[in-house]
N, C-alpha and C. Protein backbone atom coordinates (compact mmCIF):
# COMPACT_ATOMS: atom_id res chain seq x y z
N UNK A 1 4.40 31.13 127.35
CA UNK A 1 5.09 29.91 127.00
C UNK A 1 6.08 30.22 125.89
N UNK A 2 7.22 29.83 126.18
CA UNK A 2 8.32 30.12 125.11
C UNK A 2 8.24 28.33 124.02
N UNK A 3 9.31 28.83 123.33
CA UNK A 3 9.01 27.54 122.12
C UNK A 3 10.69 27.97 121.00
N UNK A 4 10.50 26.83 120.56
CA UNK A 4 11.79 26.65 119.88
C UNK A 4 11.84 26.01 118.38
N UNK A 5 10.14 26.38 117.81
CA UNK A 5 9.64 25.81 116.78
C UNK A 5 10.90 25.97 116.14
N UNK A 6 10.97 27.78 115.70
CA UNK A 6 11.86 28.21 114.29
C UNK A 6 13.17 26.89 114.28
N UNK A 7 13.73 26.97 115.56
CA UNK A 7 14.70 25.97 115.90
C UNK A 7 15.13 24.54 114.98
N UNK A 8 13.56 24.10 115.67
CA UNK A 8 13.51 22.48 115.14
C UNK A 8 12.73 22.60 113.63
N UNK A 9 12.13 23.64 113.23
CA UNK A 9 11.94 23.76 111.96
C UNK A 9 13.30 23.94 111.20
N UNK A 10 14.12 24.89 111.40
CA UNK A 10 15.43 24.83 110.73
C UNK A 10 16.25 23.56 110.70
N UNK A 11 16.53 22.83 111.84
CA UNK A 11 16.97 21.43 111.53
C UNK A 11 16.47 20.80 110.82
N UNK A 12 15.36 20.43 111.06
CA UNK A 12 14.49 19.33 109.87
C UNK A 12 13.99 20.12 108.52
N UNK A 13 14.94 21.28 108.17
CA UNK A 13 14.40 22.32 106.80
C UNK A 13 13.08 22.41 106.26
N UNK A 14 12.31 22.67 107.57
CA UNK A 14 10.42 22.52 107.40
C UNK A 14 9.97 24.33 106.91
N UNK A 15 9.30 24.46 106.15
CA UNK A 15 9.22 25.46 106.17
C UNK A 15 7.72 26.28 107.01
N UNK A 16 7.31 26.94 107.83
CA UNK A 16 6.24 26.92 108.32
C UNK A 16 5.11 26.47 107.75
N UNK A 17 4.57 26.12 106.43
CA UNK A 17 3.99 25.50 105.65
C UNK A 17 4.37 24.10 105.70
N UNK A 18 5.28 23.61 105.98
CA UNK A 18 5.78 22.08 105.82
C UNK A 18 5.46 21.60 107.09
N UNK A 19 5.66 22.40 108.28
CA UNK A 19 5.10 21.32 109.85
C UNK A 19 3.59 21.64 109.69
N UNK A 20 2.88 22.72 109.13
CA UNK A 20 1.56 22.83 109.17
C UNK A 20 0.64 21.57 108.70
N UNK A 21 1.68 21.26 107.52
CA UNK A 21 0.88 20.74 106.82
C UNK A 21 1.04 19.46 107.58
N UNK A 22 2.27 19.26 108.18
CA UNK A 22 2.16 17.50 108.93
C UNK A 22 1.10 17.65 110.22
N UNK A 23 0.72 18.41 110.65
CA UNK A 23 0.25 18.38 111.91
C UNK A 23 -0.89 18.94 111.81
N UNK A 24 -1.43 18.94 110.35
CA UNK A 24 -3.02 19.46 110.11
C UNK A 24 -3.62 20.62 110.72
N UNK A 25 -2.52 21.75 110.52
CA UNK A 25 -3.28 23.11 110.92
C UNK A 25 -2.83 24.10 109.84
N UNK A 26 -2.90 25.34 109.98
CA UNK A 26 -2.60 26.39 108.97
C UNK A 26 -1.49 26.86 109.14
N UNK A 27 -0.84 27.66 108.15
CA UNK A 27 1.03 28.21 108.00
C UNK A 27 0.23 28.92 109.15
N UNK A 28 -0.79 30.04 109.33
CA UNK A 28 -0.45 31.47 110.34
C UNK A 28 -0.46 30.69 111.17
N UNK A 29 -1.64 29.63 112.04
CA UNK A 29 -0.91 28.66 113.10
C UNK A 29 0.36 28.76 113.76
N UNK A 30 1.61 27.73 112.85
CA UNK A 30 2.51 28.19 113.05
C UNK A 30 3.07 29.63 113.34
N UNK A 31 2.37 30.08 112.52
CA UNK A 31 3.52 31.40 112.40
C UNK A 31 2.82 32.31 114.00
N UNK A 32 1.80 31.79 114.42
CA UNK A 32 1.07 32.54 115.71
C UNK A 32 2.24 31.99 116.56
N UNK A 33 2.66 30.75 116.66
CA UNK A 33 2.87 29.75 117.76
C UNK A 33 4.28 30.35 118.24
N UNK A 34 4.93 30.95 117.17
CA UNK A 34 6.41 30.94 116.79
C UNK A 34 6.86 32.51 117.49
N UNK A 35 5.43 33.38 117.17
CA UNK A 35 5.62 34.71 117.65
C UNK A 35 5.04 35.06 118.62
N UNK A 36 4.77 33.52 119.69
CA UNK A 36 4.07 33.58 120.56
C UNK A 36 2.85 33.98 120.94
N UNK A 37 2.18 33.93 119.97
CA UNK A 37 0.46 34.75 120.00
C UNK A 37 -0.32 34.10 120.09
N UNK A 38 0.05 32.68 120.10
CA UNK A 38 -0.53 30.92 119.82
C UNK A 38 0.00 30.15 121.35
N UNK A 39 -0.83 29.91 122.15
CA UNK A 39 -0.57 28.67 123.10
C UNK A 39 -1.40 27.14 122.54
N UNK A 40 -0.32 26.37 121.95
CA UNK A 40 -1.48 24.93 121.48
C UNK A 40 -1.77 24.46 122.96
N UNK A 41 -3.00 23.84 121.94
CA UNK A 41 -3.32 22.82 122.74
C UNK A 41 -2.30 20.94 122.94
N UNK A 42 -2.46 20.65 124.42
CA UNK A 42 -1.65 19.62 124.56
C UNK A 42 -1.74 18.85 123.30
N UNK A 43 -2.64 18.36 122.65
CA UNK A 43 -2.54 17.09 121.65
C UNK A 43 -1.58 17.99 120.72
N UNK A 44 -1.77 19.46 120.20
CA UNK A 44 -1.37 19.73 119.40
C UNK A 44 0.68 19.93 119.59
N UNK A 45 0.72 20.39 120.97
CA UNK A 45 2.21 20.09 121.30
C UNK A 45 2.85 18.94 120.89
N UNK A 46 1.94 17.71 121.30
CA UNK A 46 2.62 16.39 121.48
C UNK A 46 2.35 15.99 119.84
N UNK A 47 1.60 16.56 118.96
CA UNK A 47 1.83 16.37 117.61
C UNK A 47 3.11 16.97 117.06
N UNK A 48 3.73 18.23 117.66
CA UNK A 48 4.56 18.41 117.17
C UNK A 48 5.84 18.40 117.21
N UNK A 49 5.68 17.19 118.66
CA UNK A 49 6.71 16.81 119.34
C UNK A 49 7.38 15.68 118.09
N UNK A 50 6.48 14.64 118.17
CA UNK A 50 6.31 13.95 117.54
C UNK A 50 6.87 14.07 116.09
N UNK A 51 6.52 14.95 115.15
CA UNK A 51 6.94 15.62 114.19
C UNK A 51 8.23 15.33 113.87
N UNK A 52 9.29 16.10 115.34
CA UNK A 52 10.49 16.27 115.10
C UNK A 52 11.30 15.00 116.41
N UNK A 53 10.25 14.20 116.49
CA UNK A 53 10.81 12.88 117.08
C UNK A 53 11.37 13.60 118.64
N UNK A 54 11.00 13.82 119.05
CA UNK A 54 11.56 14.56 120.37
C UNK A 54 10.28 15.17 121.43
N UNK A 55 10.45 15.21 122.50
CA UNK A 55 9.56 15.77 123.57
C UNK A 55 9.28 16.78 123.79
N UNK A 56 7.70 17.35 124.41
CA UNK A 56 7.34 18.53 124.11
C UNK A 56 8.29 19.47 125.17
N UNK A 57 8.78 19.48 126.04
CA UNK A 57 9.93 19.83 126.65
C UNK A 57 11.02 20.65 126.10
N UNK A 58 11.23 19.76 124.80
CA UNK A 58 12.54 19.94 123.84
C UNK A 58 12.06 21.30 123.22
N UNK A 59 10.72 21.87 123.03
CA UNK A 59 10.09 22.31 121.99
C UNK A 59 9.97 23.29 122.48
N UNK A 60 8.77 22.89 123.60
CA UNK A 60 7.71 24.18 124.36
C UNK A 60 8.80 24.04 126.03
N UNK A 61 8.57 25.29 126.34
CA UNK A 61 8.85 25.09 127.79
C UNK A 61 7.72 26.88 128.29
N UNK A 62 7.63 26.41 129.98
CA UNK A 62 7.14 27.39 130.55
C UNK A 62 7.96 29.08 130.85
N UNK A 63 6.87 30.24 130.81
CA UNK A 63 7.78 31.20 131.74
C UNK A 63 7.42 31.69 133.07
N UNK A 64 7.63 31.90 133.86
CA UNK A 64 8.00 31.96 135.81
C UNK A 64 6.05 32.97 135.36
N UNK A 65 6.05 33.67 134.51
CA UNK A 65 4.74 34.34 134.28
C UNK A 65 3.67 33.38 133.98
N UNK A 66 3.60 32.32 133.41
CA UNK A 66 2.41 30.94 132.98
C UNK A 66 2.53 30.41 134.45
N UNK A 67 2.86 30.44 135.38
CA UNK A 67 2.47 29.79 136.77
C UNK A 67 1.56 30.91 137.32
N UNK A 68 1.35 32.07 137.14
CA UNK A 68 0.51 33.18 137.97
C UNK A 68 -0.99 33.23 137.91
């Protein structure tokens, strides 16, 4: 699963410590999610959809390899 945290963290100037802390998990959390070593769980996507006011779509998307 690819992701576009760093992305929407840079717009909203969150620092991996700053979405952690809104979405009640730990900086490495993030920092797993970001270097791809982390697949959340759905609630936790749609928390961090949420976050940055936008859909988990916008955020997370699949790769042609997560369908196999």
């Amino acid at each position: 699963m690819q992701n576009n945290l760093k992305v929407w963290r840079a717009k909203y100037s969150y620092t991996q410590q700053d979405l952690a802390d809104k979405i009640q998990v730990s900086r490495q959390t993030i920092n797993a999610m970001e270097k791809g070593k982390y697949v959340p769980s759905t609630v936790l996507a749609l928390k961090i959809a949420n976050v940055f006011d936008t859909t988990v779509l916008d955020v997370f998307s699949l790769e042609t390899s997560d369908w196999t």
